[in-house]
N, C-alpha and C. Protein backbone atom coordinates (compact mmCIF):
# COMPACT_ATOMS: atom_id res chain seq x y z
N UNK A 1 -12.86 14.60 0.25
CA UNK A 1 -13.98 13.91 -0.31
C UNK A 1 -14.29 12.69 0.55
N UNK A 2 -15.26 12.89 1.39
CA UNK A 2 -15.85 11.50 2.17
C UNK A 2 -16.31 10.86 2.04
N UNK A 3 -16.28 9.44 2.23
CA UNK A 3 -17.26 8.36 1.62
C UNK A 3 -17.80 8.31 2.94
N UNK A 4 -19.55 7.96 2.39
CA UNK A 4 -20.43 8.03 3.28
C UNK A 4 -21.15 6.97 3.17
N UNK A 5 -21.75 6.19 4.42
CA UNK A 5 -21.90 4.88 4.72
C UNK A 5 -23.68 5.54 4.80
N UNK A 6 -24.35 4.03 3.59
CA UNK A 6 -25.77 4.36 3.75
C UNK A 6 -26.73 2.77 4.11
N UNK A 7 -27.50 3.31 4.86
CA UNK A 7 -28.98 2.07 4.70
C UNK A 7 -30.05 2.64 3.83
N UNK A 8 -30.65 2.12 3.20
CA UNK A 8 -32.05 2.01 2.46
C UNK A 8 -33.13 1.29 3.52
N UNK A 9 -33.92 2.25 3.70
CA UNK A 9 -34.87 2.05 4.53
C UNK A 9 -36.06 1.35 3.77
N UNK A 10 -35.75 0.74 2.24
CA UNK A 10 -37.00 0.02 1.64
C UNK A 10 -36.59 -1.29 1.51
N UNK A 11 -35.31 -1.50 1.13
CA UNK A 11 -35.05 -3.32 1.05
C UNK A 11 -33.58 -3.03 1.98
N UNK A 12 -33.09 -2.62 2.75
CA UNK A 12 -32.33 -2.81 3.38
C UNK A 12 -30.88 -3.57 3.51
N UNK A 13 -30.50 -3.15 2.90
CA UNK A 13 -28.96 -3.02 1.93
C UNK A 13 -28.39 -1.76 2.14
N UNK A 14 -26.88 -1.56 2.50
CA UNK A 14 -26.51 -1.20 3.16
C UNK A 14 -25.27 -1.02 2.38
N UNK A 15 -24.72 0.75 1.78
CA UNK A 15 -23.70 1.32 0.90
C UNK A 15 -22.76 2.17 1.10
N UNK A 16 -21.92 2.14 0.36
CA UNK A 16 -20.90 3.29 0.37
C UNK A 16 -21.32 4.39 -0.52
N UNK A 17 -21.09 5.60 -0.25
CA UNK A 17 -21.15 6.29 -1.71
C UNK A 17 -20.10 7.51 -1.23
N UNK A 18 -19.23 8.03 -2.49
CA UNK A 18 -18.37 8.96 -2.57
C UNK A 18 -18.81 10.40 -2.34
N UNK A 19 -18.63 11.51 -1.87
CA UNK A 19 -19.15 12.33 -1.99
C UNK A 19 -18.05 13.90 -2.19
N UNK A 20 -18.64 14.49 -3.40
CA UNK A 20 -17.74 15.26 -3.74
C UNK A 20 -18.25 16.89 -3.23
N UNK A 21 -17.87 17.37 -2.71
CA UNK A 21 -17.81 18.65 -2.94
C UNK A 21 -19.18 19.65 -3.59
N UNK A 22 -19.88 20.38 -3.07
CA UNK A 22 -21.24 20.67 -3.97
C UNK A 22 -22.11 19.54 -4.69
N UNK A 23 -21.87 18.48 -4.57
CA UNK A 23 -22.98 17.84 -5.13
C UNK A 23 -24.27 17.70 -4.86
N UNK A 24 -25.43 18.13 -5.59
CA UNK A 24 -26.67 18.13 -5.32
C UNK A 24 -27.35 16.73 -6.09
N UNK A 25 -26.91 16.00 -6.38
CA UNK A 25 -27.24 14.92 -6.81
C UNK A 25 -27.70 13.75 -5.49
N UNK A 26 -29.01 13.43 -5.70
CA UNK A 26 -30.34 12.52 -4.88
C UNK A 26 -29.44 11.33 -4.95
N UNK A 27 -29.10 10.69 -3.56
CA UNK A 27 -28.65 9.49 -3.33
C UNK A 27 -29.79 8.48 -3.27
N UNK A 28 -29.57 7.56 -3.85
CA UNK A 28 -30.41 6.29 -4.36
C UNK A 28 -29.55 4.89 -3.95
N UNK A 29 -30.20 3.73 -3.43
CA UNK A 29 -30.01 2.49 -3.46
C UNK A 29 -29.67 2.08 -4.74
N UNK A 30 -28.28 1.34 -4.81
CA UNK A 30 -27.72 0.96 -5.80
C UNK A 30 -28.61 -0.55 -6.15
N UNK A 31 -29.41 -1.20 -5.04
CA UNK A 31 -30.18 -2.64 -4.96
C UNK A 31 -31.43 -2.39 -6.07
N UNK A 32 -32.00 -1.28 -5.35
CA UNK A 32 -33.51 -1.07 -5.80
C UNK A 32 -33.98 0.20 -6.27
N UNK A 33 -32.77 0.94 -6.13
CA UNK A 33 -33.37 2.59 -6.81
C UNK A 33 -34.03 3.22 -5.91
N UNK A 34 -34.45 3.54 -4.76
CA UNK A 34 -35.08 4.22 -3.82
C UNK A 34 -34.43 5.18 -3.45
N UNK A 35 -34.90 6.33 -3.50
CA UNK A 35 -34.34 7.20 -2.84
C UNK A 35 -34.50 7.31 -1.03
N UNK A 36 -34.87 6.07 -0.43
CA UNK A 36 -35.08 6.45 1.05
C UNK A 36 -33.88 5.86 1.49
N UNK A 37 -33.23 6.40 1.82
CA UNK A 37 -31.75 5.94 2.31
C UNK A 37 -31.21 6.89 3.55
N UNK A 38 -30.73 6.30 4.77
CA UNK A 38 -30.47 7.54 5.86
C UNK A 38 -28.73 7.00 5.63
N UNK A 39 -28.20 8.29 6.20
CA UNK A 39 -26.69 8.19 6.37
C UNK A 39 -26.25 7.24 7.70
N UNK A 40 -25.74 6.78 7.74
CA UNK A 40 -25.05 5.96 8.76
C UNK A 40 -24.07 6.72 9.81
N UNK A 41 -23.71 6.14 10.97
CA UNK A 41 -22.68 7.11 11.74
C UNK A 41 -21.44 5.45 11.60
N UNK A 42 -20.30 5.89 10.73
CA UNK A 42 -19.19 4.91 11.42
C UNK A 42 -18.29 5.52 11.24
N UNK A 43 -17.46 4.62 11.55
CA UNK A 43 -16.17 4.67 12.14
C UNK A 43 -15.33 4.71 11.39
N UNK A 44 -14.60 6.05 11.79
CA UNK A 44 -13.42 6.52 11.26
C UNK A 44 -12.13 6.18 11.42
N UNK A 45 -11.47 5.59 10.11
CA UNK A 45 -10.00 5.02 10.13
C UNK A 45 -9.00 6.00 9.40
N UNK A 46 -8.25 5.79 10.19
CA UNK A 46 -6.90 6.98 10.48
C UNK A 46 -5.46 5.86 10.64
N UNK A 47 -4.37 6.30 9.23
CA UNK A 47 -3.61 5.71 9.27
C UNK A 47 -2.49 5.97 10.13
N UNK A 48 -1.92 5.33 10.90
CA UNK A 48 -1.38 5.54 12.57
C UNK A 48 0.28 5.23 11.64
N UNK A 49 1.31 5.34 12.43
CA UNK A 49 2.76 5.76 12.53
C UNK A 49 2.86 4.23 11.49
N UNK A 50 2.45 3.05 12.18
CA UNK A 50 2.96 1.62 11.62
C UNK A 50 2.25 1.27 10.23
N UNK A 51 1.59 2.76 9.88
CA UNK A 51 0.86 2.26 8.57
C UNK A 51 -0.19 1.42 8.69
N UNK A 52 -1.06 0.94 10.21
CA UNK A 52 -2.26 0.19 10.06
C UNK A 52 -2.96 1.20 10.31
N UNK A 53 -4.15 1.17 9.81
CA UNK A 53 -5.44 1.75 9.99
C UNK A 53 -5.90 1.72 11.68
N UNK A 54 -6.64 2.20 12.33
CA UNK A 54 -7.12 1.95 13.10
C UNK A 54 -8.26 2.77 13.64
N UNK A 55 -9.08 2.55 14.28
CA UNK A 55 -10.43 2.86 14.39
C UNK A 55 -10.37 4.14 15.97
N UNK A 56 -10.83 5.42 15.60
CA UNK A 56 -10.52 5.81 16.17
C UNK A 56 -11.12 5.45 17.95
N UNK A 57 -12.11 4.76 18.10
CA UNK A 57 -12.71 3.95 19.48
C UNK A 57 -11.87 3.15 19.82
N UNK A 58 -11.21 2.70 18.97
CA UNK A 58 -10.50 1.39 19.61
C UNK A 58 -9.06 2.04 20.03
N UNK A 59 -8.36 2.50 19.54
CA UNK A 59 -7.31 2.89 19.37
C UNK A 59 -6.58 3.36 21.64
N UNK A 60 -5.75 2.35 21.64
CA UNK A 60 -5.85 2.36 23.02
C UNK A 60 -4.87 4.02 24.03
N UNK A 61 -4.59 5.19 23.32
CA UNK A 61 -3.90 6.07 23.49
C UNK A 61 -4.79 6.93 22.81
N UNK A 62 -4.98 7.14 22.64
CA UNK A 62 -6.38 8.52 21.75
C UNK A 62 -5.81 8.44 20.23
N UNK A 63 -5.73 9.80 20.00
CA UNK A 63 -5.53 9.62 18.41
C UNK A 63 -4.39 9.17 17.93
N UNK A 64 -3.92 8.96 17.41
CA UNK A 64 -2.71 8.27 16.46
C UNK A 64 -2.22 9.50 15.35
C-alpha cells in the first residue's frame, strides 16, 4: 500500500494520501476540495542495515 505524494493545481498545497489496492475513489485536496491534483514523483526511503532510512539518490553505494 503506497502513499502517494500530491499537488493541487487550484490553491496549491501539497499531500500525502494512502492508497489501497483497487480503489476507485476521486482524490481531492484535503485544503479546498478540488479534484485537480497531479501525483508527484519522490523519493523513496528504504530502511538500510543501521535502521536509518535513506533516500535512494543519496545513498552513496546503490541500494541498501
Amino acid at each position: 500500500m503506497p502513499i502517494y505524494e500530491y499537488c493541487c493545481e487550484a490553491c496549491g498545497s501539497t499531500f500525502e494520501k494512502l492508497v489501497f489496492a483497487g480503489d476507485k475513489e476521486e482524490i481531492t485536496c484535503p485544503c479546498c476540495k478540488s479534484p485537480k491534483v497531479k501525483k508527484q514523483v519522490s523519493c523513496v526511503s528504504f530502511m538500510g542495515s543501521a535502521g536509518v532510512g535513506k533516500c535512494a539518490s543519496s545513498a552513496p553505494s546503490g541500494f541498501s
